[in-house]
Protein backbone atom coordinates (compact mmCIF):
# COMPACT_ATOMS: atom_id res chain seq x y z
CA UNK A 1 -0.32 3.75 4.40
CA UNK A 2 -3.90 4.64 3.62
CA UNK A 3 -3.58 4.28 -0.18
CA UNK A 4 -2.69 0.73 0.14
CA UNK A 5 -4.60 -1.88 -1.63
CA UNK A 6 -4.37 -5.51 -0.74
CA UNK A 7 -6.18 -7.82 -2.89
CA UNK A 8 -5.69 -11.30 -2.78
CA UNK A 9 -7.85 -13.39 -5.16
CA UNK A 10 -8.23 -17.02 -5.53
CA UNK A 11 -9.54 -19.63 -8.13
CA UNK A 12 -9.78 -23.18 -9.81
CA UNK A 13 -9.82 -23.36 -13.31
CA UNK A 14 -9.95 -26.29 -15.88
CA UNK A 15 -7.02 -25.86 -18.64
CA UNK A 16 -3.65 -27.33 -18.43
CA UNK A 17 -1.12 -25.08 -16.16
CA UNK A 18 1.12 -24.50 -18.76
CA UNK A 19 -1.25 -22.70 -21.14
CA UNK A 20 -2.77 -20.76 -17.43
CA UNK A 21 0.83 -19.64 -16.97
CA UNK A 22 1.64 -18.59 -20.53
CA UNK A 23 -1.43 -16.50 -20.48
CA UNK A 24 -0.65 -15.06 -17.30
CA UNK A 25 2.67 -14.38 -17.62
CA UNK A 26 2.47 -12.76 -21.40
CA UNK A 27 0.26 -9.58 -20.11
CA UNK A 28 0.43 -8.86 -24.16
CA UNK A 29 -2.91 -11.90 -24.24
CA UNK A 30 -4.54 -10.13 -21.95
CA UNK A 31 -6.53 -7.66 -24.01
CA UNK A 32 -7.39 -10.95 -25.62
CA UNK A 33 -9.06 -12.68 -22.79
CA UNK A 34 -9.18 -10.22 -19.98
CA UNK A 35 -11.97 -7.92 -21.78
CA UNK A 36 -13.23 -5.31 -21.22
CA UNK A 37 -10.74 -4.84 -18.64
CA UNK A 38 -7.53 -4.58 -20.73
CA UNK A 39 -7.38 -2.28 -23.41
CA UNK A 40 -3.77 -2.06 -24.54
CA UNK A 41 -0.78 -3.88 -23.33
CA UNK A 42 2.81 -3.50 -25.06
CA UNK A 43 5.95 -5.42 -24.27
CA UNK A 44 9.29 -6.35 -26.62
CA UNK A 45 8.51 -10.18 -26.71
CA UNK A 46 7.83 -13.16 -24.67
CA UNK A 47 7.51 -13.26 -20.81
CA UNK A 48 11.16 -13.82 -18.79
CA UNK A 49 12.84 -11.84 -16.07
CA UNK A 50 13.80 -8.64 -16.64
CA UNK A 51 11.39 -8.41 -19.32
CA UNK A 52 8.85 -4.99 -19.27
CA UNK A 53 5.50 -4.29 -20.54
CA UNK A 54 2.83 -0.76 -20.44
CA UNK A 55 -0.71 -1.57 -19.60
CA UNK A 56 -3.59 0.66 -19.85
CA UNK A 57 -6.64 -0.81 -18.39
CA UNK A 58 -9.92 0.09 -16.54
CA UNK A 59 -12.56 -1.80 -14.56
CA UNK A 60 -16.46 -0.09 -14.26
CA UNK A 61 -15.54 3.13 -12.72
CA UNK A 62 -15.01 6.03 -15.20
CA UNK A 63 -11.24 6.07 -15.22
CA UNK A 64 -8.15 4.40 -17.01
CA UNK A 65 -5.37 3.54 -15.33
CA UNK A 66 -1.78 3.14 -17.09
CA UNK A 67 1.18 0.95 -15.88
CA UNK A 68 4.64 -0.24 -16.39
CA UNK A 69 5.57 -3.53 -15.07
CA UNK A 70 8.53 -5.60 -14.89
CA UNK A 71 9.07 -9.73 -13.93
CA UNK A 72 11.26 -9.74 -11.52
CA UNK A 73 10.84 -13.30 -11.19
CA UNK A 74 9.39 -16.55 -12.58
CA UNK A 75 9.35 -19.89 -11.95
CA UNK A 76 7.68 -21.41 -14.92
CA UNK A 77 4.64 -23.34 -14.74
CA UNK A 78 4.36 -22.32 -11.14
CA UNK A 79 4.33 -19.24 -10.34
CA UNK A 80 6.05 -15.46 -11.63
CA UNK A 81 6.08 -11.68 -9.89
CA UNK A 82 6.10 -8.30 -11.61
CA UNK A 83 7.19 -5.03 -9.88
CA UNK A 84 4.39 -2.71 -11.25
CA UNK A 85 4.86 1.57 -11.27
CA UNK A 86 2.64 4.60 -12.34
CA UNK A 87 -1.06 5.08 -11.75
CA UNK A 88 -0.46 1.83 -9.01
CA UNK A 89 2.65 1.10 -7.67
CA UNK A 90 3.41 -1.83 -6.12
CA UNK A 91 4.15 -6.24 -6.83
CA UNK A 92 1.47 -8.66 -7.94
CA UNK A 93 2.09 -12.36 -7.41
CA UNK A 94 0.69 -15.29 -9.67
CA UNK A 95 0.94 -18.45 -7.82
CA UNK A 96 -0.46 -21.65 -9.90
CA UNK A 97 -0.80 -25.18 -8.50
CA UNK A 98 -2.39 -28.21 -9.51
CA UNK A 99 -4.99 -29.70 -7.69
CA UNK A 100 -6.79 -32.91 -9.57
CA UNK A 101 -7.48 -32.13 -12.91
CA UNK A 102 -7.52 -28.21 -12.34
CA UNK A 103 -5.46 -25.54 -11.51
CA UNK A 104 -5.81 -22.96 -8.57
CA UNK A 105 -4.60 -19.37 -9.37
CA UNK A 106 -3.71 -17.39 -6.49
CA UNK A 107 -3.06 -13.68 -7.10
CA UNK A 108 -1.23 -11.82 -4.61
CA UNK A 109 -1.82 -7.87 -5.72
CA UNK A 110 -0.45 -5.17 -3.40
CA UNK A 111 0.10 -1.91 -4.74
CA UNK A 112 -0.64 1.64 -3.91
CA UNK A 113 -3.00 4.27 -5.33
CA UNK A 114 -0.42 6.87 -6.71
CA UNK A 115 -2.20 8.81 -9.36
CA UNK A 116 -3.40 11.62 -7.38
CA UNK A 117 -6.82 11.75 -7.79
CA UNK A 118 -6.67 8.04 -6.60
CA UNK A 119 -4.53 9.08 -3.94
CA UNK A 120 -7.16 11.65 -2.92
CA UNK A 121 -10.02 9.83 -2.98
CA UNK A 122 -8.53 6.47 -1.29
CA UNK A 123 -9.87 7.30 2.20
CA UNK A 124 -13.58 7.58 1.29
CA UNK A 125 -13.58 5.48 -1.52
CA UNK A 126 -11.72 2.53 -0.79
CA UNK A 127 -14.92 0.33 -0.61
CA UNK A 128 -16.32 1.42 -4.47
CA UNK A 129 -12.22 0.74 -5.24
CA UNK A 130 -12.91 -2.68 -4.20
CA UNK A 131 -15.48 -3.17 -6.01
CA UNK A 132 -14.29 -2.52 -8.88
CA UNK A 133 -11.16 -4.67 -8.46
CA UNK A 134 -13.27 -7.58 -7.61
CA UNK A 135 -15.02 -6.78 -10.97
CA UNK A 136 -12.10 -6.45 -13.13
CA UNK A 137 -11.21 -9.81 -11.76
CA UNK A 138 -14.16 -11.47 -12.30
CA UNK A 139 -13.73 -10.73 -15.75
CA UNK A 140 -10.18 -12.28 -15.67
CA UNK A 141 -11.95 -15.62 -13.87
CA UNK A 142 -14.86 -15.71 -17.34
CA UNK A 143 -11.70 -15.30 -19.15
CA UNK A 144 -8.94 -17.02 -18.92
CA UNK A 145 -10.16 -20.67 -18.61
CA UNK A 146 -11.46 -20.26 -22.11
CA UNK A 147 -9.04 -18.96 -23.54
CA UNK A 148 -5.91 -20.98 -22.06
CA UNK A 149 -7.95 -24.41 -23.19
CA UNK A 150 -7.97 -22.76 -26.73
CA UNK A 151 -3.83 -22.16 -26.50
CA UNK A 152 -3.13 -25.56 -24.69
CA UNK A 153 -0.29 -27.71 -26.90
């Protein structure tokens, strides 16, 4: 489908795997560490299956983009899925494994472009899309290490 997006990104980080997945799996942190990016996330309580949250978050380009997503499964401390709908629709994938004294974060995000501007503009501006997903997550990588070592037990 041409309004596909397949991003897979991949990093090490220094903070225990526990505190990586707790942060990862309760979106509600992530306006706390994942900033500017996030700017609102609501959910009933803690991360489990079945639980649901609403995002509303942006990267540089002049647009917000709202979500609902779902776990549909987790395997705590290693790795948890959400099934996401509305302005993207589509499954992201947090996979975290030790290695030495760090932990690698793979995430695994495939969704499609449904808000229909998006869905317009996919075919010419996939590249600038990119873009800006690799600097939303680049904001996520400045983020999170700092702010898991500050919530480890």
């Amino acid at each position: 489908m041409a309004n596909e997006y397949v991003f897979i990104d991949e990093w090490d980080i220094g903070a225990p795997q526990e505190a990586v997945f707790d942060a990862l799996a309760d979106a509600r942190t992530y306006p706390e560490w994942w900033r500017p990016v996030y700017i609102s996330v609501e959910a009933d309580g803690p991360p489990q299956v079945g639980r649901v949250s609403h995002q509303e978050f942006k990267g540089r380009l002049p647009y917000h983009l709202k979500t609902r997503s779902a776990i549909v499964r987790m395997d705590r401390p290693r790795e948890f899925e959400v099934s996401v709908e509305g302005d993207l629709t589509g499954r992201g994938v947090w996979t975290l494994t030790p290695v030495d004294d760090r932990v690698h974060i793979r995430f695994d995000w495939r969704v499609f472009a449904d808000r229909p501007v998006l869905r317009v503009l996919t075919p010419v501006l996939r590249p600038l899309f990119r873009w800006n997903h690799n600097w939303s997550i680049q904001r996520a990588i400045e983020g999170l290490e700092p702010y898991a070592r500050s919530q480890a037990r």
